[in-house]
Protein backbone atom coordinates (compact mmCIF):
# COMPACT_ATOMS: atom_id res chain seq x y z
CA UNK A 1 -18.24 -31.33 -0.96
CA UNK A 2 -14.41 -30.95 -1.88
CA UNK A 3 -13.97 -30.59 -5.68
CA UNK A 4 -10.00 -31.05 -5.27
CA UNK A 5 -9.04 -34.72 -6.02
CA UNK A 6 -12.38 -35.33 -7.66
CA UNK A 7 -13.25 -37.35 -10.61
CA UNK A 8 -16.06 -35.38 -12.83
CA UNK A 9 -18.36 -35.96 -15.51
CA UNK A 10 -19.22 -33.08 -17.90
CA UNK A 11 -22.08 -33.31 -20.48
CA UNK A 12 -22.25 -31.76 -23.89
CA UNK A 13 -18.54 -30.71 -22.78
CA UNK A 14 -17.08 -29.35 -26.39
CA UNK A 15 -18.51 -25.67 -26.24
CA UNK A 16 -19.66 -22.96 -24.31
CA UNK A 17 -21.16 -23.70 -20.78
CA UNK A 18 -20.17 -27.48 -20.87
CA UNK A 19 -16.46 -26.64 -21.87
CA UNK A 20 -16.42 -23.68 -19.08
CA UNK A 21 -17.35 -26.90 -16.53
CA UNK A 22 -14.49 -28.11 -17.50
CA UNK A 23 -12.22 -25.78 -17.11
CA UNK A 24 -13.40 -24.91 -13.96
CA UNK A 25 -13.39 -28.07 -12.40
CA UNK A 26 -9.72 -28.72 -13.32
CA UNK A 27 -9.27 -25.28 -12.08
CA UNK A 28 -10.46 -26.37 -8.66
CA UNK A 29 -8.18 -29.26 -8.63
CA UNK A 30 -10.22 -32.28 -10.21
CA UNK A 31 -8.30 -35.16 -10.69
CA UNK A 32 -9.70 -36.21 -13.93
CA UNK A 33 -12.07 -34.98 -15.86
CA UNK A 34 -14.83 -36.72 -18.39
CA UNK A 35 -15.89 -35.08 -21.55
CA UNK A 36 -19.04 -35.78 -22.65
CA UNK A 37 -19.92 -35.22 -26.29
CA UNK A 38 -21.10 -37.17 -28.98
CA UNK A 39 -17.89 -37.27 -30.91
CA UNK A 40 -14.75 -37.59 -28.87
CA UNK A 41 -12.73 -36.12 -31.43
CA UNK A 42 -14.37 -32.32 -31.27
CA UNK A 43 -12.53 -32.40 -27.27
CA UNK A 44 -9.13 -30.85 -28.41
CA UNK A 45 -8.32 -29.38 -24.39
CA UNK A 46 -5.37 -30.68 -22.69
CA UNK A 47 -6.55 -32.61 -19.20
CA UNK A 48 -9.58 -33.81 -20.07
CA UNK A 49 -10.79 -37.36 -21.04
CA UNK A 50 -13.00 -37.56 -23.98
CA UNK A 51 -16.19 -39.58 -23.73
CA UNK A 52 -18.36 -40.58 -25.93
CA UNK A 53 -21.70 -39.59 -24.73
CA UNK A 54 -25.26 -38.76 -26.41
CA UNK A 55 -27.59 -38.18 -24.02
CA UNK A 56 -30.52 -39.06 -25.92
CA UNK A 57 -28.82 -42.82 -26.60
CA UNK A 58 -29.87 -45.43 -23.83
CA UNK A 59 -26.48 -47.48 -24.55
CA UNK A 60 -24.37 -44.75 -24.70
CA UNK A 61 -25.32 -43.60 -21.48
CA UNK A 62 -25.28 -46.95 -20.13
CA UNK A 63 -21.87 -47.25 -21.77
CA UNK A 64 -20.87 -43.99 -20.27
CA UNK A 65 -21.90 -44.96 -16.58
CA UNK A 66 -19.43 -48.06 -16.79
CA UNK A 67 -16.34 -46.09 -18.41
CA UNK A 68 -16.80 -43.50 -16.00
CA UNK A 69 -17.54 -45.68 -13.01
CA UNK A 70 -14.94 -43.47 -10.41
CA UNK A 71 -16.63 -40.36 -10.91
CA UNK A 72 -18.12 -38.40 -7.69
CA UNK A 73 -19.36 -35.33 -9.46
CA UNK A 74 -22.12 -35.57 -12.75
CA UNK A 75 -22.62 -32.46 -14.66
CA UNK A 76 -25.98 -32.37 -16.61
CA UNK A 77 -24.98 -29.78 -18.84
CA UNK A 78 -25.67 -30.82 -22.58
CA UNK A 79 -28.78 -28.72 -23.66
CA UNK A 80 -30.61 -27.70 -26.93
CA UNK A 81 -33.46 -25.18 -28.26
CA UNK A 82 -34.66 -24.33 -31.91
CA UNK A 83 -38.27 -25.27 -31.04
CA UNK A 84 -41.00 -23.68 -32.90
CA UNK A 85 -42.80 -20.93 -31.90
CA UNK A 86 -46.10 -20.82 -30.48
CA UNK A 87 -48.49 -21.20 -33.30
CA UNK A 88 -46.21 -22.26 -36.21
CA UNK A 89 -43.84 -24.55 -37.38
CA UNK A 90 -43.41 -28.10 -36.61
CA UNK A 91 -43.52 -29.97 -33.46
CA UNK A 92 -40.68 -31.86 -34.16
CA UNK A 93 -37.75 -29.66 -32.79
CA UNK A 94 -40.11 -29.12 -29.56
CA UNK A 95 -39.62 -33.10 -29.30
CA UNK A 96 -36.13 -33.13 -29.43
CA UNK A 97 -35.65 -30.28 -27.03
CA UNK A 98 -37.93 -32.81 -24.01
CA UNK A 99 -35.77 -35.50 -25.31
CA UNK A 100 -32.34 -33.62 -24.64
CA UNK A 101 -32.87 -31.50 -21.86
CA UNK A 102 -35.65 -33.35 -19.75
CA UNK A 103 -35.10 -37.29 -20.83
CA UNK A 104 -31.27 -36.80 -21.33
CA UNK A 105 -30.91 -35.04 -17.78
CA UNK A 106 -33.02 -38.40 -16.54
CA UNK A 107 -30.91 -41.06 -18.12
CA UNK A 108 -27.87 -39.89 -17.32
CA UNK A 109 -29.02 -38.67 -13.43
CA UNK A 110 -30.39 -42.51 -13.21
CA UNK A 111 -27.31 -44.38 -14.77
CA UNK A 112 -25.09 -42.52 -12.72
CA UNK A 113 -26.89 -42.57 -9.31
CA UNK A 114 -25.40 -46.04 -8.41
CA UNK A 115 -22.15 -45.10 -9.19
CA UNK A 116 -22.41 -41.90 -7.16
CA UNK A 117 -23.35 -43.98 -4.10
CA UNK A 118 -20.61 -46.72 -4.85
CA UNK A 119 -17.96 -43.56 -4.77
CA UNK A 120 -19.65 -42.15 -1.58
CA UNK A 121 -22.25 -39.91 -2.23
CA UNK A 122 -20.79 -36.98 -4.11
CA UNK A 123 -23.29 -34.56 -6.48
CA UNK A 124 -25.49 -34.71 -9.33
CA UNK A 125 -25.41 -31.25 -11.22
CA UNK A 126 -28.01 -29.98 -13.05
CA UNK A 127 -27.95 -26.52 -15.85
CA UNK A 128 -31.49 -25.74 -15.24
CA UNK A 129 -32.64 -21.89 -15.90
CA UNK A 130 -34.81 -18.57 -15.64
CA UNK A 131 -36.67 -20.61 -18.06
CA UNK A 132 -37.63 -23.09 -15.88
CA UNK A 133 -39.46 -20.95 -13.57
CA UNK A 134 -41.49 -18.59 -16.78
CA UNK A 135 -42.99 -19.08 -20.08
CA UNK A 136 -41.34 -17.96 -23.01
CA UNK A 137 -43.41 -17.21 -26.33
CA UNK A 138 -40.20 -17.06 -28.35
CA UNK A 139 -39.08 -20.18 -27.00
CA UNK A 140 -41.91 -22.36 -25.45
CA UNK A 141 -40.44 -25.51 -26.29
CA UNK A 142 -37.04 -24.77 -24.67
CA UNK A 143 -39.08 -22.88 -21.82
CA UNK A 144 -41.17 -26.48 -21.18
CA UNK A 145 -37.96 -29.12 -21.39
CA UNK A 146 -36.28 -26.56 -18.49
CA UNK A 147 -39.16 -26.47 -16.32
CA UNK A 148 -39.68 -30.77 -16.54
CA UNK A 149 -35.72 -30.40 -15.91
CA UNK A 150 -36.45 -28.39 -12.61
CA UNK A 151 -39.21 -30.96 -11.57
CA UNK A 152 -36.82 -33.53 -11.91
CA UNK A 153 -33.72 -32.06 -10.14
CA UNK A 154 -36.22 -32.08 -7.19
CA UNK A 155 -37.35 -35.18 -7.38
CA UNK A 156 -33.41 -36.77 -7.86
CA UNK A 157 -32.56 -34.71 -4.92
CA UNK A 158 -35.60 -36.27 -2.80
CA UNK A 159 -34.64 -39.34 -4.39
CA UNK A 160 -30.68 -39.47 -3.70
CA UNK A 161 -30.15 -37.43 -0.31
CA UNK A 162 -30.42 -41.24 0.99
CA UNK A 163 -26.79 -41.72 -0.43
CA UNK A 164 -25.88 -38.95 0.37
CA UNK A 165 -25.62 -37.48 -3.18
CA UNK A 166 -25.65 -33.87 -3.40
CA UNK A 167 -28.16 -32.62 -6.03
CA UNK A 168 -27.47 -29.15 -7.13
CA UNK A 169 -29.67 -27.21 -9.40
CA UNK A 170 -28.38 -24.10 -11.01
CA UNK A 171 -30.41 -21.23 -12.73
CA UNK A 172 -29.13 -18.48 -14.48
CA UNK A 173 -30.66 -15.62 -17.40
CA UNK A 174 -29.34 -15.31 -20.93
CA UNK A 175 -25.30 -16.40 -21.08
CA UNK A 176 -23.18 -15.97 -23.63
CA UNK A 177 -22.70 -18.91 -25.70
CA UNK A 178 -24.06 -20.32 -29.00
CA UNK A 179 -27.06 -21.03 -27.85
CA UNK A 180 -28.23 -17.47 -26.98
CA UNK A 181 -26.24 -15.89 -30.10
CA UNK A 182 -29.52 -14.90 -31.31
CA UNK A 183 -31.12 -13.26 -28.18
CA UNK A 184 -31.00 -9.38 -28.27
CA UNK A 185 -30.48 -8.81 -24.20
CA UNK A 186 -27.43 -8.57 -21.63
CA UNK A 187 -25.40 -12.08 -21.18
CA UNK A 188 -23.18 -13.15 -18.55
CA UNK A 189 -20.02 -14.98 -19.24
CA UNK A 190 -20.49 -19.29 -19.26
CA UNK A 191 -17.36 -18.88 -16.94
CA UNK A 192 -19.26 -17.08 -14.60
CA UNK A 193 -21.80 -19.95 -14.72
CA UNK A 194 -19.57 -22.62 -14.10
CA UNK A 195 -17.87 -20.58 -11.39
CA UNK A 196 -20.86 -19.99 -9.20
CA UNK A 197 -21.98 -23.63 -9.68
CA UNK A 198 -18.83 -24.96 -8.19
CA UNK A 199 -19.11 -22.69 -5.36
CA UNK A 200 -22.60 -24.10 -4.90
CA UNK A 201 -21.42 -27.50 -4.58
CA UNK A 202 -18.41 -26.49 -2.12
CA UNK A 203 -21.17 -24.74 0.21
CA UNK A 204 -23.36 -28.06 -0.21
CA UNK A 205 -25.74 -26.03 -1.85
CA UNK A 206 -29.39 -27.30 -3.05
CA UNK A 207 -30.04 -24.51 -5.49
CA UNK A 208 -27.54 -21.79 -7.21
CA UNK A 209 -29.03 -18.76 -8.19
CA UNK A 210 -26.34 -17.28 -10.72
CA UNK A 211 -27.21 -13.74 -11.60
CA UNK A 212 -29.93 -11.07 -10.66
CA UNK A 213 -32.71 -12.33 -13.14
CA UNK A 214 -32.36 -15.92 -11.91
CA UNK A 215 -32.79 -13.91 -8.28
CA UNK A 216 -34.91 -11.56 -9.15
CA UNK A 217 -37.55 -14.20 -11.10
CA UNK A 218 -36.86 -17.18 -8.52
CA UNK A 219 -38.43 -14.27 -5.80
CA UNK A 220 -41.41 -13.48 -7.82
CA UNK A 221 -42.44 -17.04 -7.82
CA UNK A 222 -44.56 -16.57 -4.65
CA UNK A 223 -45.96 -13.06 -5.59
CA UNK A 224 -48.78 -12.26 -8.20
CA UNK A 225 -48.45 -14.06 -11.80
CA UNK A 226 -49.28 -11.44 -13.61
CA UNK A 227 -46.59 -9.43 -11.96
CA UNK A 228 -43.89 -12.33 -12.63
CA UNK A 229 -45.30 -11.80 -16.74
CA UNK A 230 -45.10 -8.08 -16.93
CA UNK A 231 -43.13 -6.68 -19.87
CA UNK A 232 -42.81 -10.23 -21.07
């Protein structure tokens, strides 16, 4: 689909991949675009609309999907880890990780499918990852949300290709933002990411495979397992 002239939604748009969305979007000629966050004041970039948006708040989203009602492009971007590990620690954070990245990417995908298909079709973005496709000891909890997240981008795209809504779901390794400021291994640039997401939904693509793990691990799905876990 044609990104110039758009009107987009961006979730968890204040910081790193979320606020790269942005940039790109207006880059490629979006008319207007929505900033999601949780407090409207944290959006201090010129050409962007704040919006007040949790993702884990039923009327907030709800509220969202009526503010926002002439957008033809969602971004499901806003995302969260600092579950515990394996066989410590509370359950708690593991909870709010399903609630963010699994039930936030479902309430907002839902409350803005109608208004995709009132503004003819357009496409439903999701920020899956490498995660989503292998375990991760470190971060299981993270690892878990991104798979359900994956499940579901599947089953919106089943869902939606009726309305012609294109449902994109984008994977990617380790990138350079807060979230991975912790993680001792190469990083790509959250610009990068938003970059070859865009170009996914100009080519009408399904699935956007940003950088050689998310290629290399996305192939290894259909070979051995204990091959896709070595050195892990």
């Amino acid at each position: 689909m044609d990104i110039n002239g758009s009107v987009a939604l961006v979730t968890g748009a204040n910081r790193g991949i979320g606020m790269a969305f942005t940039e790109a979007l207006l880059a490629h000629g979006a008319a207007k675009v929505y900033a999601g966050v949780r407090d409207p004041a944290s959006v201090v970039a010129s050409g962007l609309t704040p919006l007040r948006l949790d993702v884990t708040d039923e009327e907030q989203v709800a509220a969202a999907a009526r503010t926002a009602a002439d957008v033809d492009i969602v971004v499901n971007n806003a995302g969260v880890t600092g579950g515990p590990p394996l066989l410590e620690g509370s359950l708690d954070g593991a909870r709010f990780e399903m609630e963010v990245n699994y039930l936030g990417t479902w309430r907002v995908s839902r409350a803005f499918a109608p208004v995709l298909a009132a503004n003819g079709g357009g496409a439903l973005v999701n920020m899956l990852s490498v995660a989503s496709w292998v375990a991760n000891r470190q971060f299981p909890g993270y690892a878990a949300s991104k798979s359900a997240q994956w499940s579901l981008t599947n089953a919106f795209r089943l869902q939606l290709r009726e309305q012609g809504t294109l449902v994109v779901g984008v994977h990617a390794g380790y990138v350079d933002t807060d979230l991975a400021a912790d993680v001792d291994s190469p990083k790509i640039l959250a610009g990068d990411v938003a970059e070859a997401a865009l170009t996914g939904v100009l080519d009408d693509a399904s699935e956007v495979l940003v950088d050689e793990p998310a290629r290399r691990i996305r192939g290894a799905l259909s070979g051995d397992l204990d091959a896709l876990y070595a050195n892990r």
